[in-house]
N, C-alpha and C. Protein backbone atom coordinates (compact mmCIF):
# COMPACT_ATOMS: atom_id res chain seq x y z
N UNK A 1 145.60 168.04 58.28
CA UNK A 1 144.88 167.29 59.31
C UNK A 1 143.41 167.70 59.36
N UNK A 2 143.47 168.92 59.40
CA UNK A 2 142.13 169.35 59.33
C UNK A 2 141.08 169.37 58.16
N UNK A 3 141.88 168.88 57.15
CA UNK A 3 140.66 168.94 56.14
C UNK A 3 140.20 166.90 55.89
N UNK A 4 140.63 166.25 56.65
CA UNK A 4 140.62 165.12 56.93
C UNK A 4 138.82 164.59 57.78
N UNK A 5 138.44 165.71 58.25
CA UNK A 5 137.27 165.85 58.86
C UNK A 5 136.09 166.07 58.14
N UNK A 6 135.01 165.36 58.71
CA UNK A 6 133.85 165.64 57.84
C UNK A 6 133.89 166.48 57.07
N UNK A 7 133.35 167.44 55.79
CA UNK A 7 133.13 168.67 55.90
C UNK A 7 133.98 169.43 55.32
N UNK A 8 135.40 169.01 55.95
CA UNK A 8 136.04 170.29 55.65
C UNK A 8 137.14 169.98 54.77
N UNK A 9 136.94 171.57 53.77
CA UNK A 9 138.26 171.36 52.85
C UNK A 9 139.15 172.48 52.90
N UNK A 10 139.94 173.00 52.37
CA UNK A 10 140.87 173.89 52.60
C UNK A 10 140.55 175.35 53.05
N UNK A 11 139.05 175.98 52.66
CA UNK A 11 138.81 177.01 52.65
C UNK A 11 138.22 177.16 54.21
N UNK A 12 137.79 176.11 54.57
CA UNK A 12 137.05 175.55 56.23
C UNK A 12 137.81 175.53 57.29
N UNK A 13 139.26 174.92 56.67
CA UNK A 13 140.25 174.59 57.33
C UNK A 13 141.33 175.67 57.96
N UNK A 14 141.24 176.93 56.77
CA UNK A 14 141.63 178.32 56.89
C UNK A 14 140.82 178.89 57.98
N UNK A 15 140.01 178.77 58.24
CA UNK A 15 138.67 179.88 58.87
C UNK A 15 138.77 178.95 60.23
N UNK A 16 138.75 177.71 60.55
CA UNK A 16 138.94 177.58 61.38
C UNK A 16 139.93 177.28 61.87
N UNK A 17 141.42 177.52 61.75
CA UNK A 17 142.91 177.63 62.21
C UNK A 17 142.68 179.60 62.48
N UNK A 18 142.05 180.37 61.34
CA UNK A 18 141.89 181.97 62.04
C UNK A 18 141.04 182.13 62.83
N UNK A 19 140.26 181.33 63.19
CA UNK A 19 139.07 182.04 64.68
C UNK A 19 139.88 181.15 65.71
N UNK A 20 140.38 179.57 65.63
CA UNK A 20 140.69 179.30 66.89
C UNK A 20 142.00 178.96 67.29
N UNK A 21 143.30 179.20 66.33
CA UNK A 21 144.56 179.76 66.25
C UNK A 21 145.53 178.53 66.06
N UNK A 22 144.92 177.16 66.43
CA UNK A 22 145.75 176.06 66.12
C UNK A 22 144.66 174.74 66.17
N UNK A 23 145.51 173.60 65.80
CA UNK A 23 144.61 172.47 65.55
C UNK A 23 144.01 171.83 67.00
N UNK A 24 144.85 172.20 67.74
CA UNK A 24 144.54 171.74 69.63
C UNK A 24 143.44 172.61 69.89
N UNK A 25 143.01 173.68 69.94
CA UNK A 25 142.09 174.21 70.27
C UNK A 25 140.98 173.90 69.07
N UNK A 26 141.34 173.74 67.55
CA UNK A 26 139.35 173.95 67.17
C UNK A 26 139.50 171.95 67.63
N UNK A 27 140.17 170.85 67.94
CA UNK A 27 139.99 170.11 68.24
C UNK A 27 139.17 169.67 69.88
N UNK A 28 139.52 170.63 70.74
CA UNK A 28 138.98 171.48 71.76
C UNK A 28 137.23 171.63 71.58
N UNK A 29 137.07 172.13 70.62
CA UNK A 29 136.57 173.36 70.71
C UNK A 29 134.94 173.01 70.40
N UNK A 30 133.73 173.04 71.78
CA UNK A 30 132.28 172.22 71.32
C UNK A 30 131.75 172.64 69.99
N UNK A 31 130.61 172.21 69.09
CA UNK A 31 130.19 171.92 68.43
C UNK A 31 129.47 173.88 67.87
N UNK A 32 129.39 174.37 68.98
CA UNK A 32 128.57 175.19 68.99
C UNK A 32 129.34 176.46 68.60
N UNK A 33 130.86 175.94 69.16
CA UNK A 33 131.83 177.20 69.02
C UNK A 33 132.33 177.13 67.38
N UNK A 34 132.29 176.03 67.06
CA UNK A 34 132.75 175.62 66.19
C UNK A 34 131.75 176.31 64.43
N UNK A 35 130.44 176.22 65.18
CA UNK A 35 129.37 176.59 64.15
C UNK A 35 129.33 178.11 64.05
N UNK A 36 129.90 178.92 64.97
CA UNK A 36 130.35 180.44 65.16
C UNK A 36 131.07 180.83 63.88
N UNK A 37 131.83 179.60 63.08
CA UNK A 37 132.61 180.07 62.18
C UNK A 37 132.10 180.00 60.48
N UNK A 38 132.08 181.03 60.35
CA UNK A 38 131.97 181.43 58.64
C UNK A 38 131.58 179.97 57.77
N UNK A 39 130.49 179.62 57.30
CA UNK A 39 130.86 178.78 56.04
C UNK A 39 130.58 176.91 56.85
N UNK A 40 130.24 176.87 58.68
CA UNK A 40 130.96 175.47 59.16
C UNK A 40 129.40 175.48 59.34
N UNK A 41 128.24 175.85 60.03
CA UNK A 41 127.20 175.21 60.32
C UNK A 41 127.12 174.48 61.02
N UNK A 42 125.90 174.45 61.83
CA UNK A 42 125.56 173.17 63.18
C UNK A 42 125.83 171.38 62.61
N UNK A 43 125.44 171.57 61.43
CA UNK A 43 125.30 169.89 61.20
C UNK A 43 127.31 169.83 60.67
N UNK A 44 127.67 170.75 60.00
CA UNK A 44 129.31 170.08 59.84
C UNK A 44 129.81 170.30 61.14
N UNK A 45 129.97 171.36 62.13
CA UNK A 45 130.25 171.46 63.65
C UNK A 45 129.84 170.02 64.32
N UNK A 46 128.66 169.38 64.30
CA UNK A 46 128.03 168.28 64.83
C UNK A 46 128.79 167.21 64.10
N UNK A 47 129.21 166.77 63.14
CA UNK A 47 130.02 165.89 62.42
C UNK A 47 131.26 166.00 62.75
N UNK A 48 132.21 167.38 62.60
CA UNK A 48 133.53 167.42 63.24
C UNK A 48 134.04 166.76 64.68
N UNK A 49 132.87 167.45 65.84
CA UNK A 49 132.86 167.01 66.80
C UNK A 49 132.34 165.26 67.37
N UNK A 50 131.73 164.90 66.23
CA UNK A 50 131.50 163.17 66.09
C UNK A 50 132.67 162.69 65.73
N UNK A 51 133.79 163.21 64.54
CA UNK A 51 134.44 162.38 63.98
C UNK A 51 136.06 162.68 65.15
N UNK A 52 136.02 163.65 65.76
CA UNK A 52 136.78 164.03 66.99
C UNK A 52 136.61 163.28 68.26
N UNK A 53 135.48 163.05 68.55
CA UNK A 53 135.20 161.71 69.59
C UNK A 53 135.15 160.32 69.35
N UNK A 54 134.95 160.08 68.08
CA UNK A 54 135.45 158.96 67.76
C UNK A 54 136.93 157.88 67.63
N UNK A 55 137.69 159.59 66.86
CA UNK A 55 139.12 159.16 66.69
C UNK A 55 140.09 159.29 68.37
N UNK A 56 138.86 159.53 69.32
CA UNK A 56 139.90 159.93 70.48
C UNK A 56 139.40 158.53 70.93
N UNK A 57 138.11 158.14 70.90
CA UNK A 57 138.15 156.38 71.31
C UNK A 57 138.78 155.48 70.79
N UNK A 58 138.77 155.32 69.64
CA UNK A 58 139.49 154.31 68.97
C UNK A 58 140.62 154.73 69.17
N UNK A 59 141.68 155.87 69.23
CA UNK A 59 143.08 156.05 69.98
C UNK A 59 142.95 155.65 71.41
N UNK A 60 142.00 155.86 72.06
CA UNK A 60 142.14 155.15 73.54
C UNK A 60 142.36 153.90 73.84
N UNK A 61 141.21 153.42 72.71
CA UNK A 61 141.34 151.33 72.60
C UNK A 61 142.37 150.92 72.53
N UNK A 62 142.92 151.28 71.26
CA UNK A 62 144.06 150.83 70.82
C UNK A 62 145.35 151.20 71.41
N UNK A 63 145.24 152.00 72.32
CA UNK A 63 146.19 152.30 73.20
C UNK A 63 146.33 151.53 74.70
N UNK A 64 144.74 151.07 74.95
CA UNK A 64 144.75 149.93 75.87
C UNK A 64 145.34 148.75 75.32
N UNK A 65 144.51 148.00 74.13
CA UNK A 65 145.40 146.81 73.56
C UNK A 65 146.79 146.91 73.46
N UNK A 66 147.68 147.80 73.32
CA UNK A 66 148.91 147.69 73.15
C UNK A 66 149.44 147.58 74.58
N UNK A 67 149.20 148.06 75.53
CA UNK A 67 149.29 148.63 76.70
C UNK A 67 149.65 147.11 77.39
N UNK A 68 148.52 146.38 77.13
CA UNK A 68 148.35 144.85 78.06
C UNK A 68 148.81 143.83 77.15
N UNK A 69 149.45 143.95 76.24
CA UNK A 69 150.15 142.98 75.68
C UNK A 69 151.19 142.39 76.78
């Protein structure tokens, strides 16, 4: 799941499951906390956290459209 995100590939994906212990929290987790980790940087932190607010809108939409059918 996590290497599905901007940025990140397996070695990214390691480092951040060991600083923030599961996918609910670095999904959690602001931009800034995120750049704390080894190897992730402000601009992939800033992309993770874009492509994390995005997929939570478009799950919201589409959870309205189904909703009012």
């Amino acid at each position: 799941m996590l290497q599905g995100l901007p940025g990140v590939g397996p070695e990214r994906a390691r480092r951040l499951l060991a600083r923030f212990g599961n996918l609910e929290a670095v999904m959690h987790a602001e931009a800034d906390e995120l750049a704390s980790v080894s190897g992730i940087g402000q601009a992939t932190a800033e992309a993770i956290r874009w492509a994390v607010k995005e997929a939570g809108a478009e799950y919201t939409r589409l959870g309205e459209n189904i909703f009012s059918l």
